[in-house]
PDB file of N, CA and C in Angstrom:
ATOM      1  N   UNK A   1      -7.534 -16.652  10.945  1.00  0.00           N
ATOM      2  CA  UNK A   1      -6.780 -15.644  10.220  1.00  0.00           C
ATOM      3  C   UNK A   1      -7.189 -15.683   8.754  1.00  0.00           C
ATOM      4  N   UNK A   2      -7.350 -14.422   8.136  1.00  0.00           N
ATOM      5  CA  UNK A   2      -7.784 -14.188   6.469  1.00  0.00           C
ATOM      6  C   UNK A   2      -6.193 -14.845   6.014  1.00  0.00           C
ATOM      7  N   UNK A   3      -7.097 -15.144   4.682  1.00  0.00           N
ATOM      8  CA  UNK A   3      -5.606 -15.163   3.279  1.00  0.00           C
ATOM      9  C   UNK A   3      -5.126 -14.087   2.913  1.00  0.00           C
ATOM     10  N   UNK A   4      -4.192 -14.294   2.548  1.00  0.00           N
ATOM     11  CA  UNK A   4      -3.604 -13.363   1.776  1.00  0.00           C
ATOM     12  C   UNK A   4      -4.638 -13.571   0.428  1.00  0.00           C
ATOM     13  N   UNK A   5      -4.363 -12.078  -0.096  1.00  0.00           N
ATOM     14  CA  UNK A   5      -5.054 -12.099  -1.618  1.00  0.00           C
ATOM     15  C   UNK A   5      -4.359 -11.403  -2.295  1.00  0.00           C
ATOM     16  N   UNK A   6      -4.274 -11.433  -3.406  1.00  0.00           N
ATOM     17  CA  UNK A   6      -3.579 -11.198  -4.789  1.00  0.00           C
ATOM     18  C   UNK A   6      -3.336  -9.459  -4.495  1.00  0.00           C
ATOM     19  N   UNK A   7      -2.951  -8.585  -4.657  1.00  0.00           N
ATOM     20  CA  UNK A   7      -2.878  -7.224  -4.424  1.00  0.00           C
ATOM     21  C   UNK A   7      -3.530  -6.382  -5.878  1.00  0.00           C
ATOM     22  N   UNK A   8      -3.880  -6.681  -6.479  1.00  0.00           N
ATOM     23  CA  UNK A   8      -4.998  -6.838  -7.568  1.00  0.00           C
ATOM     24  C   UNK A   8      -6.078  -6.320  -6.862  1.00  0.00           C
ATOM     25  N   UNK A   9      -6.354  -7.349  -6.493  1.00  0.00           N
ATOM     26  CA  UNK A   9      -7.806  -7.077  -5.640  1.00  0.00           C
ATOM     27  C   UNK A   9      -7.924  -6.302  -4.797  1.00  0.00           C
ATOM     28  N   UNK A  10      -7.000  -5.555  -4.192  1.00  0.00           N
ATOM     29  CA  UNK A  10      -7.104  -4.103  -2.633  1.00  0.00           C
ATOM     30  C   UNK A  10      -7.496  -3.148  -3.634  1.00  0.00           C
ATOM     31  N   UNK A  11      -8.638  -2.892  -2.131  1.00  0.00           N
ATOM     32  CA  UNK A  11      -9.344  -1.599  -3.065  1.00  0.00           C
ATOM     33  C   UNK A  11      -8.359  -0.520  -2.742  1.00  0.00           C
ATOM     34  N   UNK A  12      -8.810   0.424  -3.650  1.00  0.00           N
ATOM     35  CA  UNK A  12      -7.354   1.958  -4.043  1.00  0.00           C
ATOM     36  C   UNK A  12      -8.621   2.858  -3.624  1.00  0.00           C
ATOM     37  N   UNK A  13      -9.418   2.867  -2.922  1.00  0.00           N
ATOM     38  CA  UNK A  13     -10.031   4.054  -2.360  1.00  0.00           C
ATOM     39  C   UNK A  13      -9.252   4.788  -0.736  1.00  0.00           C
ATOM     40  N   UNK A  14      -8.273   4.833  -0.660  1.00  0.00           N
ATOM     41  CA  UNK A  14      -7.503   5.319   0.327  1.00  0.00           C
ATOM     42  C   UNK A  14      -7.418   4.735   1.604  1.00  0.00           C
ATOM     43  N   UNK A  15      -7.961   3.900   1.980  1.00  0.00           N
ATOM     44  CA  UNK A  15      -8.123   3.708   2.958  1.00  0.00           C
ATOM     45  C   UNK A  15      -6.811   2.729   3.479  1.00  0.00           C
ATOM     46  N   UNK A  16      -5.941   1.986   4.637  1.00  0.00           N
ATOM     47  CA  UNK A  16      -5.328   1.889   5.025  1.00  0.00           C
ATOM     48  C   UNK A  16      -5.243   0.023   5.416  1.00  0.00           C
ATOM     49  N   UNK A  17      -4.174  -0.674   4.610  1.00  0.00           N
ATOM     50  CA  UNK A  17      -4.630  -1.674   4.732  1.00  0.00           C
ATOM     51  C   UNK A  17      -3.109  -2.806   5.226  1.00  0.00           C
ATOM     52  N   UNK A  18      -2.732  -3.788   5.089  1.00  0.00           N
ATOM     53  CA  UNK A  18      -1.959  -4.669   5.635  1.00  0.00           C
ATOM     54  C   UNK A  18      -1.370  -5.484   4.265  1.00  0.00           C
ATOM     55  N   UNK A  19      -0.142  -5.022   3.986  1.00  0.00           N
ATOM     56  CA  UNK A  19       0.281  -5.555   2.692  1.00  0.00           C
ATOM     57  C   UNK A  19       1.671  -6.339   2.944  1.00  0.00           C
ATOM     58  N   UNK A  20       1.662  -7.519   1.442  1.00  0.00           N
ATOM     59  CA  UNK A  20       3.101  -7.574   1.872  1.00  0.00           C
ATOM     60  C   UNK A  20       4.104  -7.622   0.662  1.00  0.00           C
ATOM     61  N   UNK A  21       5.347  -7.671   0.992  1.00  0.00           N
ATOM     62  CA  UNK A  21       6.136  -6.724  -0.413  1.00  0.00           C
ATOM     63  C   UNK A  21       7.326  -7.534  -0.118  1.00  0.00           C
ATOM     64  N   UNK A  22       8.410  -7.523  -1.316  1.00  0.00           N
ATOM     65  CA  UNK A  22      10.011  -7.740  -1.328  1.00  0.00           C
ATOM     66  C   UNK A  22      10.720  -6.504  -1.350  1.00  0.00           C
ATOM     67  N   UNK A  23      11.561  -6.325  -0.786  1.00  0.00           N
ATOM     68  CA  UNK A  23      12.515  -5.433  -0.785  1.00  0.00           C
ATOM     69  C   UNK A  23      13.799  -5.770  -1.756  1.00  0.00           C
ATOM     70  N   UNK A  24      14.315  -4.379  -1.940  1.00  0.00           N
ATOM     71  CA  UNK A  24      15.812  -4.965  -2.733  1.00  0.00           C
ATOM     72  C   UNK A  24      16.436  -6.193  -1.903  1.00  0.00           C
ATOM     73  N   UNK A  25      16.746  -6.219  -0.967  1.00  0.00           N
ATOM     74  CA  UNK A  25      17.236  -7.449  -0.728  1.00  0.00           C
ATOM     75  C   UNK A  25      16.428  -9.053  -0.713  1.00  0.00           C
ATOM     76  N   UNK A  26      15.522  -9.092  -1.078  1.00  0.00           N
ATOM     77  CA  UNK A  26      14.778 -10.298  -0.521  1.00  0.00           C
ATOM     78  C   UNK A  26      14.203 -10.668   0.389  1.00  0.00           C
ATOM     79  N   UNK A  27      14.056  -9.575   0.996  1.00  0.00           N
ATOM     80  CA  UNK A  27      13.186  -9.928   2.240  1.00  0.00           C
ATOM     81  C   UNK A  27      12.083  -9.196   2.152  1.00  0.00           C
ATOM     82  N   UNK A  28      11.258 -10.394   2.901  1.00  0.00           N
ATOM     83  CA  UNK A  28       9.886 -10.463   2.890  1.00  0.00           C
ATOM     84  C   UNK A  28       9.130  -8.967   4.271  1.00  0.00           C
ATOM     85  N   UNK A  29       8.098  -8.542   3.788  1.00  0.00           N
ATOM     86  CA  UNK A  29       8.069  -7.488   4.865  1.00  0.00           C
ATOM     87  C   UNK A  29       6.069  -7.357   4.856  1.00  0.00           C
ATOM     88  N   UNK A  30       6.029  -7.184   6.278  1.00  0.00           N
ATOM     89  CA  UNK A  30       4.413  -6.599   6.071  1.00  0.00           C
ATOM     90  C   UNK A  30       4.226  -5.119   6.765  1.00  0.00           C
ATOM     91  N   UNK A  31       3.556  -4.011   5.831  1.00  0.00           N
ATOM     92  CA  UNK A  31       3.830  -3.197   6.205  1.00  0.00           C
ATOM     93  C   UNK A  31       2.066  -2.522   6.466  1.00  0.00           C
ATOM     94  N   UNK A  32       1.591  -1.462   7.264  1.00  0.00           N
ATOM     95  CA  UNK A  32       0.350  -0.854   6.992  1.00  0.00           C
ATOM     96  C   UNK A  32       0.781   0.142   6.128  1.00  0.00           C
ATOM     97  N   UNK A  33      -0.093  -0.113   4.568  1.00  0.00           N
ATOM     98  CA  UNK A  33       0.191   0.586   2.991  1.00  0.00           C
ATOM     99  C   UNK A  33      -0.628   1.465   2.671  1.00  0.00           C
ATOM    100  N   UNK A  34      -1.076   2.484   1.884  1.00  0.00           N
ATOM    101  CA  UNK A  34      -2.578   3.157   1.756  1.00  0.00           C
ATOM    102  C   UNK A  34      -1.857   3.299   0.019  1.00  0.00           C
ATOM    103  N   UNK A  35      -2.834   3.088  -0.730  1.00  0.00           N
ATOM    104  CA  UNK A  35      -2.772   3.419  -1.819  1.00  0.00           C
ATOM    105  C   UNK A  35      -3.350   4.922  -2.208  1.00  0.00           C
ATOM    106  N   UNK A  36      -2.146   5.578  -2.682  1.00  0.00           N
ATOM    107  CA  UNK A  36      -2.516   6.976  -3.610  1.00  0.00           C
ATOM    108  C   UNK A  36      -2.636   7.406  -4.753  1.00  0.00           C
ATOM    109  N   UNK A  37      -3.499   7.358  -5.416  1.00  0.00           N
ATOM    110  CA  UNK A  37      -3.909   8.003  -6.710  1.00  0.00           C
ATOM    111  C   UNK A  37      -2.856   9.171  -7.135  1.00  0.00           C
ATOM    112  N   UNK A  38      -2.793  10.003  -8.649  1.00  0.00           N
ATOM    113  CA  UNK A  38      -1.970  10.937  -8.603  1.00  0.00           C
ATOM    114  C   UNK A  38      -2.881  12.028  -7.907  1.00  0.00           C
ATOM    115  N   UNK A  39      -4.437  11.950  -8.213  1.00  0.00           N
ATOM    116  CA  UNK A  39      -4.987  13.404  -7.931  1.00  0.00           C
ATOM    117  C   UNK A  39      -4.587  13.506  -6.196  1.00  0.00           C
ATOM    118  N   UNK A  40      -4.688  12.296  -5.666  1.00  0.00           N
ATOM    119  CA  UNK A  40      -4.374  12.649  -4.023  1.00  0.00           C
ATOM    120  C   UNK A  40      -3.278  13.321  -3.515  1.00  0.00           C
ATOM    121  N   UNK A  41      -2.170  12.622  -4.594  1.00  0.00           N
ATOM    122  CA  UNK A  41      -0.842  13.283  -3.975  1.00  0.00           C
ATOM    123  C   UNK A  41      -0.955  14.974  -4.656  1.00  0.00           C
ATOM    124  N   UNK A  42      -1.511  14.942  -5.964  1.00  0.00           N
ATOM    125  CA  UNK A  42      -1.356  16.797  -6.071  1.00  0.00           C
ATOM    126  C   UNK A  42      -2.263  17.407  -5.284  1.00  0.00           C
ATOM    127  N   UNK A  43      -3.426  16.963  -4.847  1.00  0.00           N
ATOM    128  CA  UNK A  43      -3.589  17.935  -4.058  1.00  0.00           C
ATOM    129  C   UNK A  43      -3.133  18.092  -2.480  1.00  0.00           C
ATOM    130  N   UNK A  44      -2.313  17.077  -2.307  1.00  0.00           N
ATOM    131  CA  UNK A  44      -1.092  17.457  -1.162  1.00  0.00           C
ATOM    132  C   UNK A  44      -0.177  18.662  -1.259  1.00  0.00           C
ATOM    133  N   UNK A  45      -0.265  19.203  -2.378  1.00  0.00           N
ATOM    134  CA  UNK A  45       0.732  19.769  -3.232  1.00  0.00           C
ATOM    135  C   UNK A  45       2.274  19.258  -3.457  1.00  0.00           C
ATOM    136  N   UNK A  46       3.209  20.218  -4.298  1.00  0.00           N
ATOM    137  CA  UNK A  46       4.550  19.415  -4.257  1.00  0.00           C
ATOM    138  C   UNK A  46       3.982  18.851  -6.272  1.00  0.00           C
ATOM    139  N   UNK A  47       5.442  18.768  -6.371  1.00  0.00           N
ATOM    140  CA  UNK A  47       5.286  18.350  -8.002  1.00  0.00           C
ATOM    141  C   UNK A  47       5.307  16.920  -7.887  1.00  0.00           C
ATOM    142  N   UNK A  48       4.161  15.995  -8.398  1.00  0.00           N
ATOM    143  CA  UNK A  48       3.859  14.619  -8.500  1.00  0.00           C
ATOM    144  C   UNK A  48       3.627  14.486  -9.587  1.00  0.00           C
ATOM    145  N   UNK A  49       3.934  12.968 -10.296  1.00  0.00           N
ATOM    146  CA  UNK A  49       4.057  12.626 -11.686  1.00  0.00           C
ATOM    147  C   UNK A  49       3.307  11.504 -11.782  1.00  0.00           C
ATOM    148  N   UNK A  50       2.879  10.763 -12.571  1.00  0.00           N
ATOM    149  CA  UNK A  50       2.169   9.399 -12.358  1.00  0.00           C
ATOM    150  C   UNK A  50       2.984   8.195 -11.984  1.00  0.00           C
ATOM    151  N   UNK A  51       4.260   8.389 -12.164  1.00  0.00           N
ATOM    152  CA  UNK A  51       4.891   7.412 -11.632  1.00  0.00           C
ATOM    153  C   UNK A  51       5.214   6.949  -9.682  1.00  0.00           C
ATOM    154  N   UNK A  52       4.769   8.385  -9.402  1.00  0.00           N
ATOM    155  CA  UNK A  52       4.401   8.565  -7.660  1.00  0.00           C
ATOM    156  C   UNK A  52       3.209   7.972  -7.467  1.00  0.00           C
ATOM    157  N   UNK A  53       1.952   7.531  -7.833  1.00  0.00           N
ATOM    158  CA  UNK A  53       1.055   6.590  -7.620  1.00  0.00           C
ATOM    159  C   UNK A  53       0.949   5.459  -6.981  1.00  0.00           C
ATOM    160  N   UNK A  54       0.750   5.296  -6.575  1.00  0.00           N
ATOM    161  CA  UNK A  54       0.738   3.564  -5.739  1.00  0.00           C
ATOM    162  C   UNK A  54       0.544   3.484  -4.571  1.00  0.00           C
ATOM    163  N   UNK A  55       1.523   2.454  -3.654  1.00  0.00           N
ATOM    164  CA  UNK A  55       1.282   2.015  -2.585  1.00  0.00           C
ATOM    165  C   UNK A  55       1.940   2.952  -1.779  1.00  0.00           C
ATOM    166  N   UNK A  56       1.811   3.169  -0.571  1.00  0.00           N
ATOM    167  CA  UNK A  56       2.882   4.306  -0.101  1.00  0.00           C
ATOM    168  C   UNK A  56       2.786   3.202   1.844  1.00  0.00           C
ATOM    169  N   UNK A  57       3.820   3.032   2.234  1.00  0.00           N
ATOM    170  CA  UNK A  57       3.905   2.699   3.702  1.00  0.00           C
ATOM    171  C   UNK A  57       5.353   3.263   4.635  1.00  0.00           C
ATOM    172  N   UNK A  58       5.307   3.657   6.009  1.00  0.00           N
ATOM    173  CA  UNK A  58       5.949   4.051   6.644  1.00  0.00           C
ATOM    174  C   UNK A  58       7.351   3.088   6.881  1.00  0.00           C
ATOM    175  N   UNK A  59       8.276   3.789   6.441  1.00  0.00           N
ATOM    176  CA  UNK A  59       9.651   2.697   6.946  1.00  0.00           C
ATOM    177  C   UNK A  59       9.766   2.750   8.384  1.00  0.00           C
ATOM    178  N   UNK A  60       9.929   4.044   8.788  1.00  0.00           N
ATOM    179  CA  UNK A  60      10.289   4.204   9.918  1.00  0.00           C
ATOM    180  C   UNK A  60       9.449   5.458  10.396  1.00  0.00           C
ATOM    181  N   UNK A  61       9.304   5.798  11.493  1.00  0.00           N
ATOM    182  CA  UNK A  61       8.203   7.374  11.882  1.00  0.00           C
ATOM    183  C   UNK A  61       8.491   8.182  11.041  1.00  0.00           C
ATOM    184  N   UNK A  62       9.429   8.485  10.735  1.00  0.00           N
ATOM    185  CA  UNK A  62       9.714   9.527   9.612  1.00  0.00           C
ATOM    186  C   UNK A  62       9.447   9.546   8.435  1.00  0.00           C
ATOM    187  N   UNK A  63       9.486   8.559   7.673  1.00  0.00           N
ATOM    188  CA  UNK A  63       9.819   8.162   6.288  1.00  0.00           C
ATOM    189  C   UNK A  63       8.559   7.354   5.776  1.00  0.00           C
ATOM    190  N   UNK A  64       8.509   7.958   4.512  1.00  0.00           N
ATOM    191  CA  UNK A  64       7.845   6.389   3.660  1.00  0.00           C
ATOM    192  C   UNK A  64       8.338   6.299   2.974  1.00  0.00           C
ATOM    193  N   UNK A  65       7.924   5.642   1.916  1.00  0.00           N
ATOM    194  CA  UNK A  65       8.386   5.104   0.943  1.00  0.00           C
ATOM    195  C   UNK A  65       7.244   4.424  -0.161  1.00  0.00           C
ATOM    196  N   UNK A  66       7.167   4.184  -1.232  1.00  0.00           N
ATOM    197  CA  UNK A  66       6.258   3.766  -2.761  1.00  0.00           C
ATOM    198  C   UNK A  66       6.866   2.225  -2.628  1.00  0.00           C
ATOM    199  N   UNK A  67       6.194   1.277  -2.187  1.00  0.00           N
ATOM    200  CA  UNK A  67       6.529   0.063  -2.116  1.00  0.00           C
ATOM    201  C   UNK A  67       5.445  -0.532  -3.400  1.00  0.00           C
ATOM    202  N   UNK A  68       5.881  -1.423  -3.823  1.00  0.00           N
ATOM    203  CA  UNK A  68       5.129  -2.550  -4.760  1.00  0.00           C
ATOM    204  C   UNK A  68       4.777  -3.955  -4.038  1.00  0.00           C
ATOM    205  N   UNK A  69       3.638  -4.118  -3.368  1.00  0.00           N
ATOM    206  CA  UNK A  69       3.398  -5.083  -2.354  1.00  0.00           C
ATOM    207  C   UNK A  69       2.637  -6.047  -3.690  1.00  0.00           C
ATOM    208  N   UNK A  70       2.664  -7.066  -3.028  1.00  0.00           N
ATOM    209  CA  UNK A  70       2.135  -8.244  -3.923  1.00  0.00           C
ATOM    210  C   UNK A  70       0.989  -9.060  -3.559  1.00  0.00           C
ATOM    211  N   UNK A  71       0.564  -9.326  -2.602  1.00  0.00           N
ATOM    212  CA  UNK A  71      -0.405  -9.427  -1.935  1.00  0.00           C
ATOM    213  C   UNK A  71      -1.249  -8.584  -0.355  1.00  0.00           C
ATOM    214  N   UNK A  72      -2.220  -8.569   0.172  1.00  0.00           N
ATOM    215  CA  UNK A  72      -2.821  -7.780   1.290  1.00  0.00           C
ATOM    216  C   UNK A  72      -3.814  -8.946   1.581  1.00  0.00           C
ATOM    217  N   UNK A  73      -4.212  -8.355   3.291  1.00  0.00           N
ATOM    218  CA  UNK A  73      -5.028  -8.543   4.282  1.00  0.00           C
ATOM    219  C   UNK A  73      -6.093  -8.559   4.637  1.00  0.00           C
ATOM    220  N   UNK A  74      -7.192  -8.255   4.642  1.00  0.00           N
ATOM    221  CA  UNK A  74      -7.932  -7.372   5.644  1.00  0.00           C
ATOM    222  C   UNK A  74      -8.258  -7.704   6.782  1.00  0.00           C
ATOM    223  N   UNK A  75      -8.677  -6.825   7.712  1.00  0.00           N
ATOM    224  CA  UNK A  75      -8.951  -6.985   9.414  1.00  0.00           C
ATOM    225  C   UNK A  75     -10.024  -7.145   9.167  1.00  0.00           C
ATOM    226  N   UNK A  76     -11.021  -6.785   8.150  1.00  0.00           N
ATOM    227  CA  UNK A  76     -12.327  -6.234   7.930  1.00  0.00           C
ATOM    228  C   UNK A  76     -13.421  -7.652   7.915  1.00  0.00           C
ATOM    229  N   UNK A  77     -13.937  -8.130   8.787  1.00  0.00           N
ATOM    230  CA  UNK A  77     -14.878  -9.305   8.800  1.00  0.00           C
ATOM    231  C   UNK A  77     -15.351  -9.030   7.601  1.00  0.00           C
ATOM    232  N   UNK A  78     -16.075  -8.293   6.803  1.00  0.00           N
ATOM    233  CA  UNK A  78     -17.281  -8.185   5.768  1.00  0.00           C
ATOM    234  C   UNK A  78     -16.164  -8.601   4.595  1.00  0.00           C
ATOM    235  N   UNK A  79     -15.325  -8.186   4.571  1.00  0.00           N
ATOM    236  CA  UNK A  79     -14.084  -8.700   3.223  1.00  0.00           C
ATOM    237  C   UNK A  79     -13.420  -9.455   2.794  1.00  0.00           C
ATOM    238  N   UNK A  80     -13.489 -10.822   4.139  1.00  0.00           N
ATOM    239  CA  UNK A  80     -13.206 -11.747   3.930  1.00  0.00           C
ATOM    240  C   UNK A  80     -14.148 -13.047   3.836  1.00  0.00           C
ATOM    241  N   UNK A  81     -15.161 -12.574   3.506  1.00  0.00           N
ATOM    242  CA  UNK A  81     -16.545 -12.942   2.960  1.00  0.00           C
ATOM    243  C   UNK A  81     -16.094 -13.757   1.719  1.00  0.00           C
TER     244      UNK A  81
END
């Protein structure tokens, strides 16, 4: 199994990765996260601000949510090089 690594280091080119985060309550959570730029979310359309930037992962089928994860994963053999 890879380390965890600093969340610093996940690349922000969109792609879809294995993070892990605190919640308001203290609990620990690993979620699949994709990081979004602002230009990604405007051209989703919808009014986005820079503070909508970041990590974005599914709570539930319905929902996401802008989580602040602290460290990530990868599945990716070549990345854990």
């Amino acid at each position: 199994m890879a380390d965890k690594k600093p969340i610093e280091s996940a690349p922000k080119d969109g792609r879809k990765l294995t993070v892990y985060w605190t919640d308001a309550d203290g609990q620990e959570n690993e979620s699949i996260a994709q990081y979004r730029s602002l230009e990604h979310l405007k051209a989703t359309g919808g009014d986005w601000d820079e503070s909508d930037a970041g990590w974005w992962a599914f709570t539930d089928s319905d929902t996401q949510k802008r989580i602040n994860p602290h460290s990530w994963m990868s599945g990716d053999a070549e990345e854990e090089e």
